[in-house]
Protein backbone atom coordinates (compact mmCIF):
# COMPACT_ATOMS: atom_id res chain seq x y z
CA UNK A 1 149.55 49.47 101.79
CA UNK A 2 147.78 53.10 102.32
CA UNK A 3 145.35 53.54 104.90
CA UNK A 4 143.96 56.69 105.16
CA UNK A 5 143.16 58.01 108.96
CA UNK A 6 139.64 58.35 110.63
CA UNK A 7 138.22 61.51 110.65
CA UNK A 8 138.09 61.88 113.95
CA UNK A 9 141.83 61.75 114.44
CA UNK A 10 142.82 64.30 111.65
CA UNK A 11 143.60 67.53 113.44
CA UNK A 12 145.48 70.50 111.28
CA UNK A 13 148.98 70.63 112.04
CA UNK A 14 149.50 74.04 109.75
CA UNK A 15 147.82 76.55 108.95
CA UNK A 16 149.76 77.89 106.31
CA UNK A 17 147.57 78.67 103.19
CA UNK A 18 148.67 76.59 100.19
CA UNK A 19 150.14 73.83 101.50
CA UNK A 20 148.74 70.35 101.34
CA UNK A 21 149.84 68.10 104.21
CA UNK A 22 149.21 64.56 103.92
CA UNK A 23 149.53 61.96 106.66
CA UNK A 24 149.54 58.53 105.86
CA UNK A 25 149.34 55.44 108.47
CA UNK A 26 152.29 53.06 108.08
CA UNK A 27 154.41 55.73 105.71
CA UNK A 28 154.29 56.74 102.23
CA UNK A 29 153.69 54.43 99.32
CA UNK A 30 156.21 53.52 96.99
CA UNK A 31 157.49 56.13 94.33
CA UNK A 32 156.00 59.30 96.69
CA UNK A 33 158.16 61.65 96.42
CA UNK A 34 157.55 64.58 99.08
CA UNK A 35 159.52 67.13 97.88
CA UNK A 36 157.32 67.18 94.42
CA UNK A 37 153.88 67.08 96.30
CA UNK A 38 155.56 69.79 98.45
CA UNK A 39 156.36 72.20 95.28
CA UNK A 40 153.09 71.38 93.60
CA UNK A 41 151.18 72.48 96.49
CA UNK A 42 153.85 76.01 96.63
CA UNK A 43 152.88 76.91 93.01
CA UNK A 44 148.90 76.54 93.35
CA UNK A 45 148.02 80.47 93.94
CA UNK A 46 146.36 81.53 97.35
CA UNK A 47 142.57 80.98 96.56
CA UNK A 48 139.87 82.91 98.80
CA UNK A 49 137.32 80.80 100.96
CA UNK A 50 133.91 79.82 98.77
CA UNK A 51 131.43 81.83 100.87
CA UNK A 52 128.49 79.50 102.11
CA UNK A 53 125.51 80.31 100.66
CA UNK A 54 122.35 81.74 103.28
CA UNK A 55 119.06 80.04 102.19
CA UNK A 56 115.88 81.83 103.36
CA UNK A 57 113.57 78.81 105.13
CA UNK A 58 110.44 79.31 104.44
CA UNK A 59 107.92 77.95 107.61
CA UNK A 60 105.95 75.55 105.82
CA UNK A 61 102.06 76.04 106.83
CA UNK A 62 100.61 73.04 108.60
CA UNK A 63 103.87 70.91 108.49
CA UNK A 64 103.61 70.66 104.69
CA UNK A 65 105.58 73.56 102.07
CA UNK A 66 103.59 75.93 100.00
CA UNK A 67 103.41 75.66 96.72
CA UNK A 68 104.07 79.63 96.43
CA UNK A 69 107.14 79.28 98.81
CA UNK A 70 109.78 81.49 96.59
CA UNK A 71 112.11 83.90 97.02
CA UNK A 72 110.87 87.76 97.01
CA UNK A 73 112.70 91.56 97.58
CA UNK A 74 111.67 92.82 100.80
CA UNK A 75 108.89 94.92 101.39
CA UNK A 76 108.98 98.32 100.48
CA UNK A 77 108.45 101.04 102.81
CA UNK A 78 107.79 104.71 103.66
CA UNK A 79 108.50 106.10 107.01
CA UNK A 80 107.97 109.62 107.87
CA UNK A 81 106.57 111.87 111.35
CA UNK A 82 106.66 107.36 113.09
CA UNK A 83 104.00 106.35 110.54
CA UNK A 84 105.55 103.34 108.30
CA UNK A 85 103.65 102.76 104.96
CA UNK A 86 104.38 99.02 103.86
CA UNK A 87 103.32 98.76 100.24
CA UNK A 88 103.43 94.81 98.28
CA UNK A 89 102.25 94.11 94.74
CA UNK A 90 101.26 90.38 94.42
CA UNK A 91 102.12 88.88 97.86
CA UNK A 92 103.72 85.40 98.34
CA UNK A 93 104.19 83.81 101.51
CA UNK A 94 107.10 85.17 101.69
CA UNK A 95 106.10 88.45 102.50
CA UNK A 96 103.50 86.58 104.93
CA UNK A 97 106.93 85.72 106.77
CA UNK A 98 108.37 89.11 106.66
CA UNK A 99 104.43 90.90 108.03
CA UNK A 100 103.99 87.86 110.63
CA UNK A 101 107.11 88.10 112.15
CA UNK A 102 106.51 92.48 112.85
CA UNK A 103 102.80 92.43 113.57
CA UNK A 104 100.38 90.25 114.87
CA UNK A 105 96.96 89.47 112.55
CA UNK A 106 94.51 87.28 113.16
CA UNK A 107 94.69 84.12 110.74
CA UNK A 108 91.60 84.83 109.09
CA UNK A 109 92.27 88.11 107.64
CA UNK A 110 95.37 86.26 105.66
CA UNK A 111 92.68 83.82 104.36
CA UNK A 112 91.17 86.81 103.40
CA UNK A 113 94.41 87.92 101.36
CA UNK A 114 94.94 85.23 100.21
CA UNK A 115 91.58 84.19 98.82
CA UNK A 116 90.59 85.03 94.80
CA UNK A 117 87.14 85.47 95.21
CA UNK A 118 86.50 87.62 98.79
CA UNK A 119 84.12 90.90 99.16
CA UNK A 120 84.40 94.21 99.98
CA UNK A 121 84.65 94.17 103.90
CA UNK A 122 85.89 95.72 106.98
CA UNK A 123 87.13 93.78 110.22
CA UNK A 124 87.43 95.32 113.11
CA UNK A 125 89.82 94.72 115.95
CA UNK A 126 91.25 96.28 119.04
CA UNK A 127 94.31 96.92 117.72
CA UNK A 128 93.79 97.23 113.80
CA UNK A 129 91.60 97.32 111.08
CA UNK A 130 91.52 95.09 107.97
CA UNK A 131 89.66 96.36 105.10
CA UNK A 132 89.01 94.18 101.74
CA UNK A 133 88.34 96.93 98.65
CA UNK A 134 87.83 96.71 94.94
CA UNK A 135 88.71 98.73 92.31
CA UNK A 136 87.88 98.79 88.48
CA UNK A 137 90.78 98.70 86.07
CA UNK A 138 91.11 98.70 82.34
CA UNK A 139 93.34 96.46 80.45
CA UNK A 140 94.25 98.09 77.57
CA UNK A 141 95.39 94.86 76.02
CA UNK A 142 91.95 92.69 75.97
CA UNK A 143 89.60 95.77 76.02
CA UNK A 144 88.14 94.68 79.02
CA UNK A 145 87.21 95.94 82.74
CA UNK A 146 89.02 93.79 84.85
CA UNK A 147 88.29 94.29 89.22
CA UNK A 148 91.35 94.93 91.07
CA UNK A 149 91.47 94.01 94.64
CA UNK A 150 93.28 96.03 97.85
CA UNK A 151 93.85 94.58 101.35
CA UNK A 152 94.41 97.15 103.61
CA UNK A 153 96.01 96.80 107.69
CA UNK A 154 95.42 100.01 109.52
CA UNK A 155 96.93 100.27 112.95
CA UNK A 156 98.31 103.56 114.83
CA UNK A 157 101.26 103.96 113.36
CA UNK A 158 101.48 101.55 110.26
CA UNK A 159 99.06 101.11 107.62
CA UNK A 160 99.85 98.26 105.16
CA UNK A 161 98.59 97.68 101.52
CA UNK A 162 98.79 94.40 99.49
CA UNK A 163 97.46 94.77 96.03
CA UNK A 164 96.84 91.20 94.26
CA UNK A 165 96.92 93.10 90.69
CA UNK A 166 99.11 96.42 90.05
CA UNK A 167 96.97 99.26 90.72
CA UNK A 168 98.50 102.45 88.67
CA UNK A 169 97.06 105.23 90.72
CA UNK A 170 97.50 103.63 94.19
CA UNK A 171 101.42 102.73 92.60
CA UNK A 172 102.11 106.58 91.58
CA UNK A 173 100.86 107.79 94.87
CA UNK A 174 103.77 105.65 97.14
CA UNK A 175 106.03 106.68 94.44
CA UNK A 176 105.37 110.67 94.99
CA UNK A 177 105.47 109.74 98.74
CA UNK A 178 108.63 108.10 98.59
CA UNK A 179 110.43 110.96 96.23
CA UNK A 180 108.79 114.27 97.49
CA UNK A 181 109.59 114.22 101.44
CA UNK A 182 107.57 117.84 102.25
CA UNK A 183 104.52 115.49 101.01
CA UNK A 184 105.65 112.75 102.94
CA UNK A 185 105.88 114.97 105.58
CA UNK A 186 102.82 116.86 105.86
CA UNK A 187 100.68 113.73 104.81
CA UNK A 188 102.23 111.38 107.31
CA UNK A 189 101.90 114.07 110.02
CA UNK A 190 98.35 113.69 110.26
CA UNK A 191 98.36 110.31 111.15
CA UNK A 192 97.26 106.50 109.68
CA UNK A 193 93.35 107.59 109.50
CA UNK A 194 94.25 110.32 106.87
CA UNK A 195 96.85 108.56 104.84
CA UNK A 196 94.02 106.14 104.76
CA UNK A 197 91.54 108.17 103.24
CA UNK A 198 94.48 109.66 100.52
CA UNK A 199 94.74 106.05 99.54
CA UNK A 200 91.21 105.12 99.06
CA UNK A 201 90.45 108.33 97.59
CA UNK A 202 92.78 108.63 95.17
CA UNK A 203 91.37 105.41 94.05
CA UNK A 204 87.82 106.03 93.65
CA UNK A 205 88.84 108.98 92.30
CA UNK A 206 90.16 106.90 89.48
CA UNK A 207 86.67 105.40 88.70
CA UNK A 208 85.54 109.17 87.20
CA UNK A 209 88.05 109.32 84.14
CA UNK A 210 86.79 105.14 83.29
CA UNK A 211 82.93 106.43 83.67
CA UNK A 212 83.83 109.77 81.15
CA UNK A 213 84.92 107.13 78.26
CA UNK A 214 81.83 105.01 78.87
CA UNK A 215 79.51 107.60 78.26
CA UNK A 216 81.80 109.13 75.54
CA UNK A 217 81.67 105.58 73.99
CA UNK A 218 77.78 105.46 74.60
CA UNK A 219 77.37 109.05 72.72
CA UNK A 220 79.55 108.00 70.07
CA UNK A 221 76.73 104.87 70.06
CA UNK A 222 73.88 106.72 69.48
CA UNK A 223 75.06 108.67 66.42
CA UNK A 224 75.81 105.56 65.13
CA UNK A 225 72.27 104.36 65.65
CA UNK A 226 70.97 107.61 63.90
CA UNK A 227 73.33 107.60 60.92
CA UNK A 228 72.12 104.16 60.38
CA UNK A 229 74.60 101.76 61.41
CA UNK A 230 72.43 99.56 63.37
CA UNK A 231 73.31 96.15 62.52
CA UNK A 232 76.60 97.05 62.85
CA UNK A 233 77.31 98.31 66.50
CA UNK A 234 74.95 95.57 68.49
CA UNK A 235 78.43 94.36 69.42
CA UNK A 236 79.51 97.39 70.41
CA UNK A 237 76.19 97.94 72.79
CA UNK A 238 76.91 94.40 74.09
CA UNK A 239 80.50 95.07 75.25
CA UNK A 240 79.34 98.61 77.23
CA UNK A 241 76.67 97.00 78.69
CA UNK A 242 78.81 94.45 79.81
CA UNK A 243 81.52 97.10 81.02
CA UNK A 244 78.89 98.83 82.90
CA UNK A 245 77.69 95.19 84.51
CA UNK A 246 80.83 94.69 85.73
CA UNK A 247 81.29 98.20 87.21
CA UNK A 248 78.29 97.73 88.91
CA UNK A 249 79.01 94.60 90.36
CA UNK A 250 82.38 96.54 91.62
CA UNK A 251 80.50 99.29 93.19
CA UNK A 252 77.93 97.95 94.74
CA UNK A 253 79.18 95.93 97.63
CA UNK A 254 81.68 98.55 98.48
CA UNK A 255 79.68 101.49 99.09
CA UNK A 256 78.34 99.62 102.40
CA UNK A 257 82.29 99.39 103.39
CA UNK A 258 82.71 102.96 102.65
CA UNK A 259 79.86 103.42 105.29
CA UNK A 260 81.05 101.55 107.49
CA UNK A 261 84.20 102.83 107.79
CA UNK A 262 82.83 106.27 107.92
CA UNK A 263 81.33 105.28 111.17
CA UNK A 264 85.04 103.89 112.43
CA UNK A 265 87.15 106.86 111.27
CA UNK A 266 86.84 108.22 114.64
CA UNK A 267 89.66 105.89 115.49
CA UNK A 268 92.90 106.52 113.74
CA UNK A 269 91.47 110.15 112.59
CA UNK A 270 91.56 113.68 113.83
CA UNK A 271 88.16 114.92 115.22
CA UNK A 272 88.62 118.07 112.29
CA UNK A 273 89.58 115.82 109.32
CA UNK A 274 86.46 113.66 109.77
CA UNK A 275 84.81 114.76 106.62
CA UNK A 276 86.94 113.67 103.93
CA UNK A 277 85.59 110.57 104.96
CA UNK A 278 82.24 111.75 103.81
CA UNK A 279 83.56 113.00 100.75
CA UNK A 280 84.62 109.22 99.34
CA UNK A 281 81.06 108.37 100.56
CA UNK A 282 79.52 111.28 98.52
CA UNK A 283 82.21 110.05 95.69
CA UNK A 284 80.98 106.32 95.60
CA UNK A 285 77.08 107.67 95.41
CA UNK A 286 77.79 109.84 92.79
CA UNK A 287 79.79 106.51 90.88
CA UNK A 288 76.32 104.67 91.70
CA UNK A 289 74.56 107.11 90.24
CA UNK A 290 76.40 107.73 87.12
CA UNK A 291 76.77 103.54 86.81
CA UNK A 292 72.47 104.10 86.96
CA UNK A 293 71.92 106.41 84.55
CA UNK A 294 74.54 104.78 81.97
CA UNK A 295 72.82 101.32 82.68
CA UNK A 296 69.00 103.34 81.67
CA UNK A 297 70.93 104.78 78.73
CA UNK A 298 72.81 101.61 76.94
CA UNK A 299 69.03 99.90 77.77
CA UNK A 300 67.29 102.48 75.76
CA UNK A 301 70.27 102.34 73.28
CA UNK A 302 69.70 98.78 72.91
CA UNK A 303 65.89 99.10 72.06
CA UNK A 304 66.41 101.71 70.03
CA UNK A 305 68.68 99.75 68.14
CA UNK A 306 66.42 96.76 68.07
CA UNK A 307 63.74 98.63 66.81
CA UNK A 308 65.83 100.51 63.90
CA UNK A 309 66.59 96.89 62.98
CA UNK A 310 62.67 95.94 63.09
CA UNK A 311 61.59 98.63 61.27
CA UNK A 312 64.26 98.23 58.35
CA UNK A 313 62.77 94.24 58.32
CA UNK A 314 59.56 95.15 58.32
CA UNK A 315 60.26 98.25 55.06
CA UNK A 316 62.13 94.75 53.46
CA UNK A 317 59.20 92.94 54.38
CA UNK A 318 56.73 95.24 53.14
CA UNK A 319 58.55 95.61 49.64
CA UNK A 320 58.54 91.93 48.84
CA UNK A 321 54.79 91.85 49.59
CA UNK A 322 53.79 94.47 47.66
CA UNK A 323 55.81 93.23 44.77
CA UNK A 324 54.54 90.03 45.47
CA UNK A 325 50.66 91.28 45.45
CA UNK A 326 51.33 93.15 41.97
CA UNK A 327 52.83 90.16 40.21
CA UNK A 328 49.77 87.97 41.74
CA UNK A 329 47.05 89.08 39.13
CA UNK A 330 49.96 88.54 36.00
CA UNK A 331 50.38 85.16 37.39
CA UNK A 332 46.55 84.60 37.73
CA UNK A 333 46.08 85.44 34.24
CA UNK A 334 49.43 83.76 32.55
CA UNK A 335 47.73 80.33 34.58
CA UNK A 336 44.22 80.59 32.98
CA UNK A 337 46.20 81.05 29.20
CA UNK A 338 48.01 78.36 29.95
CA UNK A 339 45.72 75.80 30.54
CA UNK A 340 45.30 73.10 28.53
CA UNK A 341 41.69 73.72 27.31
CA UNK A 342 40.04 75.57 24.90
CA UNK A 343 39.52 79.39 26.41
CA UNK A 344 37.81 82.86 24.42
CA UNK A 345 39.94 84.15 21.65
CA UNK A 346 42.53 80.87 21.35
CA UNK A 347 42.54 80.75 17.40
CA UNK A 348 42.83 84.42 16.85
CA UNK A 349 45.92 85.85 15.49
CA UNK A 350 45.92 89.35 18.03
CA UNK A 351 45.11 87.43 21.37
CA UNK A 352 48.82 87.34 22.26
CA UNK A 353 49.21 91.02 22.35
CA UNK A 354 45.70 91.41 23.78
CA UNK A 355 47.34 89.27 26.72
CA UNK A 356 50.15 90.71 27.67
CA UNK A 357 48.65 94.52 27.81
CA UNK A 358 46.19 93.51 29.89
CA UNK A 359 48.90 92.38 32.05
CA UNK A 360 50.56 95.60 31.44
CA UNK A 361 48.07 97.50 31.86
CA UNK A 362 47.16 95.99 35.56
CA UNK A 363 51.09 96.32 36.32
CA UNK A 364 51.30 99.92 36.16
CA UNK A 365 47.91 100.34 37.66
CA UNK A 366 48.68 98.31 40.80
CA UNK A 367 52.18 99.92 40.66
CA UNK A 368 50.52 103.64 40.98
CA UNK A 369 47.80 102.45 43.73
CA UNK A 370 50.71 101.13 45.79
CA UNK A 371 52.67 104.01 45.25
CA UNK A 372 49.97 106.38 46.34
CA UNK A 373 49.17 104.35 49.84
CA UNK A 374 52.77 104.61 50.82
CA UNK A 375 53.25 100.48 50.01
CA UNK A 376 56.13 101.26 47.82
């Protein structure tokens, strides 16, 4: 009988790699034959240990795992002159982990992050600021604006950005930073509070190419409206007034953040480089103010259109009436002749033709009066 040992009393006796000892309690069974086991185990080659695999754990938030719990790259990252510029597309708790376990936020502003519907804002604390922007965006794919949305932690030597949806310009900026190290340099140099302002800037400077093709598309409108096209393009005016809707509803929040954090630049910003804050100000106004006088212009497209439309019903209108009031008499007349009762000139052979130029006759007179009143 074979009884194989507790695992608490096996201890290696060899450590020589390749060979299989075997201990048995109360000797071999019948037909073992050592010297076989012994060659077997010789000729099996000299395999490497498996490696143990490292699992990242995420911390589950309030005892329970999130559903977004998966496995991400590491952050990446731009250091130059001790500033660090931590840039994330799309963050996942992940990168939560990674951010909580180097800085210290407050829990609300990763509610904030993390929420799908949250304003333009700007918190501020003793130690950072966390800013909440949006940004217009065009897919190319569905033809539509679509809002874009940029957290931002500034502290004195770190700013972070996590961008829910790929922005392109804010994307080609860290690249240039992160190939082009005498930009790095001199733009890192100056501290948080101006890499700041490079960031939103470059952004809002984004907005002015998106506002040139709405007003090229509402030009290309109104000499559709005038080359008579109108029943065509009242689509076309309901998709840029919609595109300018949804700018505005972009815009307008944020130009009270841009304010505000005009009034906290002072912070994390030279005393001389305080007016490029100003200038994204002066930027967002003049966004405002273009978004204003596109919003008059598709308006008045809109009625214009409406009334090009009205006028061609009423010219459609006016046509059937007139032809209508001509034929009125000739129908009169045909009515009375075809009556069943006696009526002037019945038996005689030339009443026929007397008939029908009479009706003639009051056709092309009614024809010319309409013509002359501008009825036809």
């Amino acid at each position: 009988m074979v009884t194989q040992r507790d695992p608490r009393d096996l201890r290696p006796h060899a450590k020589a790699v390749g060979l299989v000892q075997i201990h048995w309690r109360g000797g071999p069974p019948a037909g073992y034959d050592a010297a076989t086991v012994h060659e077997a185990s010789q000729s099996m080659p000299n395999l490497p240990p498996l490696p143990r695999p490292r699992l990242r754990r995420s911390i589950p938030v309030g005892g329970s795992v999130a559903p977004d719990a998966v496995e991400v790259a590491e952050p990446q990252v731009v250091e130059a002159a001790g500033l660090r510029w931590i840039h994330i597309e799309d963050p996942h708790l992940a990168d939560r982990e990674w951010l909580e376990a180097r800085y210290d936020f407050h829990p609300l502003d990763w509610e904030d992050v993390y929420s799908r519907n949250q304003r333009s804002k700007l918190d501020v604390y003793d130690d950072y600021l966390f800013i909440v922007l949006h940004f217009p965006i065009f897919e190319k794919a569905s033809g539509r604006l679509l809002t874009a949305e940029l957290d931002l932690f500034v502290g004195p030597d770190y700013l972070i950005t996590l961008a829910e949806t790929p922005l392109p310009p804010l994307a080609a900026m860290f690249e240039r930073m992160g190939e082009r190290e005498e930009l790095r340099e001199s733009t890192f140099s100056k501290g948080s509070g101006y890499l700041l302002y490079k960031i939103v800037d470059t952004n809002v400077d984004a907005a002015f190419p998106m506002l040139r093709k709405m007003g090229t598309k509402l030009d290309r409108l109104e000499d559709e409206i005038l080359e008579g096209r109108s029943s065509e393009i009242v689509r076309d005016i309901s998709n840029a007034k919609q595109e300018i809707i949804n700018f505005r509803r972009i815009v307008r929040p944020q130009r009270a953040v841009l304010r505000d954090l005009e009034r906290t630049k002072q912070r994390y910003l030279a005393e001389e480089l305080e007016i490029y804050f100003d200038d994204i100000s002066d930027a967002a106004e003049r966004i405002w103010d273009t978004l204003e006088n596109y919003k008059e212009v598709v308006e008045a497209l809109e009625s214009t259109n409406e009334s090009v439309i009205t006028h061609r019903l009423n010219d459609s209108f006016r046509i059937l009436t007139a032809a209508s009031v001509i034929l009125l008499p000739l129908t009169l007349i045909a009515s009375i002749y075809g009556m069943n009762v006696p009526v002037p000139g019945e038996n005689e052979p030339f009443s026929f033709w007397v008939v029908v130029a009479l009706m003639g006759a009051m056709l092309v007179g009614l024809t010319i009066l309409f013509r002359r009143r501008g009825w036809l």
